[in-house]
N, C-alpha and C. Protein backbone atom coordinates (compact mmCIF):
# COMPACT_ATOMS: atom_id res chain seq x y z
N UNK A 1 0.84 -1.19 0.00
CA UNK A 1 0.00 0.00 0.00
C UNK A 1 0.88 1.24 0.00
N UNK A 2 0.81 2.13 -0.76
CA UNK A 2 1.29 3.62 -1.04
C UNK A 2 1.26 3.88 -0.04
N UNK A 3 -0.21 4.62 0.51
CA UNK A 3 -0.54 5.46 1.00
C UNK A 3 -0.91 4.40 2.54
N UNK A 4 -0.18 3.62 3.20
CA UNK A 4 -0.93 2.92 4.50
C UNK A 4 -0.49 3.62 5.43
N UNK A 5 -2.18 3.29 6.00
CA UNK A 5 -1.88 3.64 7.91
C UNK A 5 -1.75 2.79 8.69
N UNK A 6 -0.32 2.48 9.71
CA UNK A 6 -0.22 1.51 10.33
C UNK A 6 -0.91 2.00 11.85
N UNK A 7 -1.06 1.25 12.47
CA UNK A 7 -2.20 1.13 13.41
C UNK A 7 -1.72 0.03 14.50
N UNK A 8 -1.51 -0.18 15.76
CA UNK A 8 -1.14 -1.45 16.83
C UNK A 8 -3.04 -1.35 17.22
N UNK A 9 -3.56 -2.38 16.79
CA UNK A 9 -4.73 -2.65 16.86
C UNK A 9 -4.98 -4.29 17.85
N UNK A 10 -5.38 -3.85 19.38
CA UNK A 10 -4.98 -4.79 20.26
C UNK A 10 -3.90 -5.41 20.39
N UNK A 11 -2.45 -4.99 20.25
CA UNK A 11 -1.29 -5.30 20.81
C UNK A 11 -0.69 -6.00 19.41
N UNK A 12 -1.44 -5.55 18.27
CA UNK A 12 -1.05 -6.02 16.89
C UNK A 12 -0.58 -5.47 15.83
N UNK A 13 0.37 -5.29 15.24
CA UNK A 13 0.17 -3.86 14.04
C UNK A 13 -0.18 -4.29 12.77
N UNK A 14 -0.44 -3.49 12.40
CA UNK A 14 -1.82 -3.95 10.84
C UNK A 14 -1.73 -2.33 10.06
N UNK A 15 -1.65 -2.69 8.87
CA UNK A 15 -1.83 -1.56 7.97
C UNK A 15 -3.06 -1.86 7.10
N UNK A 16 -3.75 -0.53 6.80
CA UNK A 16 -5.06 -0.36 6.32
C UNK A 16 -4.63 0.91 5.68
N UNK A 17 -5.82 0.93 4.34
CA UNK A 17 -5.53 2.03 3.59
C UNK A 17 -6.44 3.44 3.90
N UNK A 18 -5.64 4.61 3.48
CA UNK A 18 -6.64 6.13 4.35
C UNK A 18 -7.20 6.02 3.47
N UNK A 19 -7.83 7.61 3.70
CA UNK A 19 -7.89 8.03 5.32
C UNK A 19 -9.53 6.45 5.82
N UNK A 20 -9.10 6.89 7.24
CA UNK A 20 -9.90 6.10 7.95
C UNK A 20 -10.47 6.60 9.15
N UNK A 21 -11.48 6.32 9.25
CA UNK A 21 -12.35 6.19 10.88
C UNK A 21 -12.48 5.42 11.24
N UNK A 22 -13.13 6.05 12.92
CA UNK A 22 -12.76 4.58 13.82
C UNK A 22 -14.22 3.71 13.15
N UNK A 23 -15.32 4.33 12.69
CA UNK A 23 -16.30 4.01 12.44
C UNK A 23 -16.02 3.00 11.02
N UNK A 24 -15.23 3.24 10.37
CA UNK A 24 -14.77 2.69 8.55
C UNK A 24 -13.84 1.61 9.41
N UNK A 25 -12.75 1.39 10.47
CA UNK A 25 -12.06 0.51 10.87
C UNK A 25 -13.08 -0.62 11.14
N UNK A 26 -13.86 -0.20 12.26
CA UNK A 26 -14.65 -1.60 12.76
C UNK A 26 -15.45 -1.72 11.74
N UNK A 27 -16.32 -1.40 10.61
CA UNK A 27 -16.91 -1.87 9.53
C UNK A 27 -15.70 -3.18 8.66
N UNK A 28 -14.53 -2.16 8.09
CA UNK A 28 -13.75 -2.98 7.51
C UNK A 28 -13.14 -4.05 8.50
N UNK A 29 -13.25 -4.19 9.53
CA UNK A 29 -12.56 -5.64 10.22
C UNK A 29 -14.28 -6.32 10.83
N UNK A 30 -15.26 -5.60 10.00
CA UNK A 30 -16.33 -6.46 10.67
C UNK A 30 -17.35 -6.76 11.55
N UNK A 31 -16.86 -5.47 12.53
CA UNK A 31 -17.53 -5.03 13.90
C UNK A 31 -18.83 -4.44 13.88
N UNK A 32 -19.99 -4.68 14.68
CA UNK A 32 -20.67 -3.78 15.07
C UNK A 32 -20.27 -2.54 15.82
N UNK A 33 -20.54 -1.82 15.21
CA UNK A 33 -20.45 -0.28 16.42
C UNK A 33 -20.75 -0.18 17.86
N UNK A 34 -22.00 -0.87 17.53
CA UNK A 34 -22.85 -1.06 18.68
C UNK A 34 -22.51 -2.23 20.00
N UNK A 35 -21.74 -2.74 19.29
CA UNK A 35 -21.29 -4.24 20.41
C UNK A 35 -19.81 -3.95 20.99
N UNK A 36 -19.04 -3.00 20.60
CA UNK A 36 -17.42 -2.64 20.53
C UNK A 36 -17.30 -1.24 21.63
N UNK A 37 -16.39 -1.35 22.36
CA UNK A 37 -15.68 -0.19 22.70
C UNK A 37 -14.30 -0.14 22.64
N UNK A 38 -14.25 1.18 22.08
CA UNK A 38 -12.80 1.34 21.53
C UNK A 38 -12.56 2.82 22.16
N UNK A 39 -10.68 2.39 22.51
CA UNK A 39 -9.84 2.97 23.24
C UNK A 39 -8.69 3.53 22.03
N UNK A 40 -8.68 5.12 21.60
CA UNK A 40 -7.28 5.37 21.26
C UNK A 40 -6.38 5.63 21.82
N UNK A 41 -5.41 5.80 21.39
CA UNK A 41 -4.34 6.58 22.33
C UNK A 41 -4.49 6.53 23.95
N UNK A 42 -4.99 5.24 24.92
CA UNK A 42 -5.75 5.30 26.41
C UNK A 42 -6.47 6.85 26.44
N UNK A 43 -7.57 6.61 25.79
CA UNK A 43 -8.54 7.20 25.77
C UNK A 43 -9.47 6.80 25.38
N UNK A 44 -10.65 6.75 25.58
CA UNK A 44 -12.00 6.25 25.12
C UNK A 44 -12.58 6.66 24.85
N UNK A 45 -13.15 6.24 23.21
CA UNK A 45 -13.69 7.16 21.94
C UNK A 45 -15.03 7.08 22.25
N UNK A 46 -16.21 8.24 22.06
CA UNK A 46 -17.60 7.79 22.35
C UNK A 46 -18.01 7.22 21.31
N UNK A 47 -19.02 6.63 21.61
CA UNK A 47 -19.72 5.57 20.02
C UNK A 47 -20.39 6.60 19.30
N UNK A 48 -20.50 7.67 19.54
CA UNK A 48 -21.33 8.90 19.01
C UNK A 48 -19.67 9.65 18.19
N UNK A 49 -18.76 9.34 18.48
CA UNK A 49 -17.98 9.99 17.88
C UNK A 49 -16.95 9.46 16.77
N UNK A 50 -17.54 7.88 16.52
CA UNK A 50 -16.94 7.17 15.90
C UNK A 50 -16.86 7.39 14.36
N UNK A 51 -17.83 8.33 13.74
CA UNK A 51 -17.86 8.90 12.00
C UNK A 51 -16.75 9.40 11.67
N UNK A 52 -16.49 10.56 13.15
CA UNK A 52 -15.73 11.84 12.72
C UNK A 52 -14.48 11.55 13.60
N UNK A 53 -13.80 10.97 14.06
CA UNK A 53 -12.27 10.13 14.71
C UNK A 53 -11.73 9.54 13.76
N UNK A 54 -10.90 10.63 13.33
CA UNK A 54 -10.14 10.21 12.01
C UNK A 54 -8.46 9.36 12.55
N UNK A 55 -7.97 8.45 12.00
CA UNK A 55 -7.30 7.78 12.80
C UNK A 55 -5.82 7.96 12.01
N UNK A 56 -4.37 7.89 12.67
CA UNK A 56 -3.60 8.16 12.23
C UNK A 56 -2.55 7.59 12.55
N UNK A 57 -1.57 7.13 11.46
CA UNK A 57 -0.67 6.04 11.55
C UNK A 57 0.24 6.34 12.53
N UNK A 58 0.04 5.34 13.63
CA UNK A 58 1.40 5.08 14.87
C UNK A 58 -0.43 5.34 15.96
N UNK A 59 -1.13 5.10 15.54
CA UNK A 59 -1.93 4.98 16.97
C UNK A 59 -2.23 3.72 17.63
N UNK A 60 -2.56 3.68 18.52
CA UNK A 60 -2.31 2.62 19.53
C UNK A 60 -4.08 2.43 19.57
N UNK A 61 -4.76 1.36 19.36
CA UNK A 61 -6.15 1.03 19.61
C UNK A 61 -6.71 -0.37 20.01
N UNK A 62 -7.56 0.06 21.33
CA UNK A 62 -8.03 -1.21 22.19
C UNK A 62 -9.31 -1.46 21.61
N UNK A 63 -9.82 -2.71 21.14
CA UNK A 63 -11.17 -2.99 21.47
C UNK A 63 -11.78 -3.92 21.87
N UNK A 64 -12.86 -3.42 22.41
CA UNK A 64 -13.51 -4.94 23.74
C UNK A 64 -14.73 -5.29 22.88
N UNK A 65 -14.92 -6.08 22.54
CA UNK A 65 -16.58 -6.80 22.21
C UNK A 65 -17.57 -6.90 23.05
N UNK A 66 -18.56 -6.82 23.42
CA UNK A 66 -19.70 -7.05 24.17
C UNK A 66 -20.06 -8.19 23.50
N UNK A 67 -20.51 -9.24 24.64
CA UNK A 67 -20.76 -10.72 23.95
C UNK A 67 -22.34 -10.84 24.92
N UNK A 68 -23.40 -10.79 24.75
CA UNK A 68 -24.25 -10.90 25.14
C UNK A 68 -25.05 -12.76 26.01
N UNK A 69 -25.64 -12.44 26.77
CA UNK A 69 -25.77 -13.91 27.32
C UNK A 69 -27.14 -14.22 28.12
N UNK A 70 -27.18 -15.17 28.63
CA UNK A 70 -27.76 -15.30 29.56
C UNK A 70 -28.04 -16.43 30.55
């Protein structure tokens, strides 16, 4: 990739092509929005702010799944 953004995505590094959001990341790896919380930089992104969190190569990102049960 020319133009990649590398990314340590849960203690992993992975390149993806820009620009990107956190909202376009969890689509392209698959995620619901709605089931995920995600941490940049130890910080925690709101799910309301996930369109416009534009993401940038060398960031550090956690995410937890919500696994539902009963």
């Amino acid at each position: 990739m020319d133009d990649a953004l590398t990314l340590t995505l849960n203690g992993e590094h992975r390149a993806f092509e820009t620009p990107l959001t956190v909202a376009g990341l969890l689509a392209r790896i698959g995620l619901d929005t709605r089931k995920v919380a995600v941490e940049r930089n130890e910080e925690i992104v709101p799910r309301s702010a996930y369109p416009q969190t534009w993401l940038e190569s060398g960031d550090s990102l956690e995410i937890v799944h919500f696994i539902g049960g009963g």
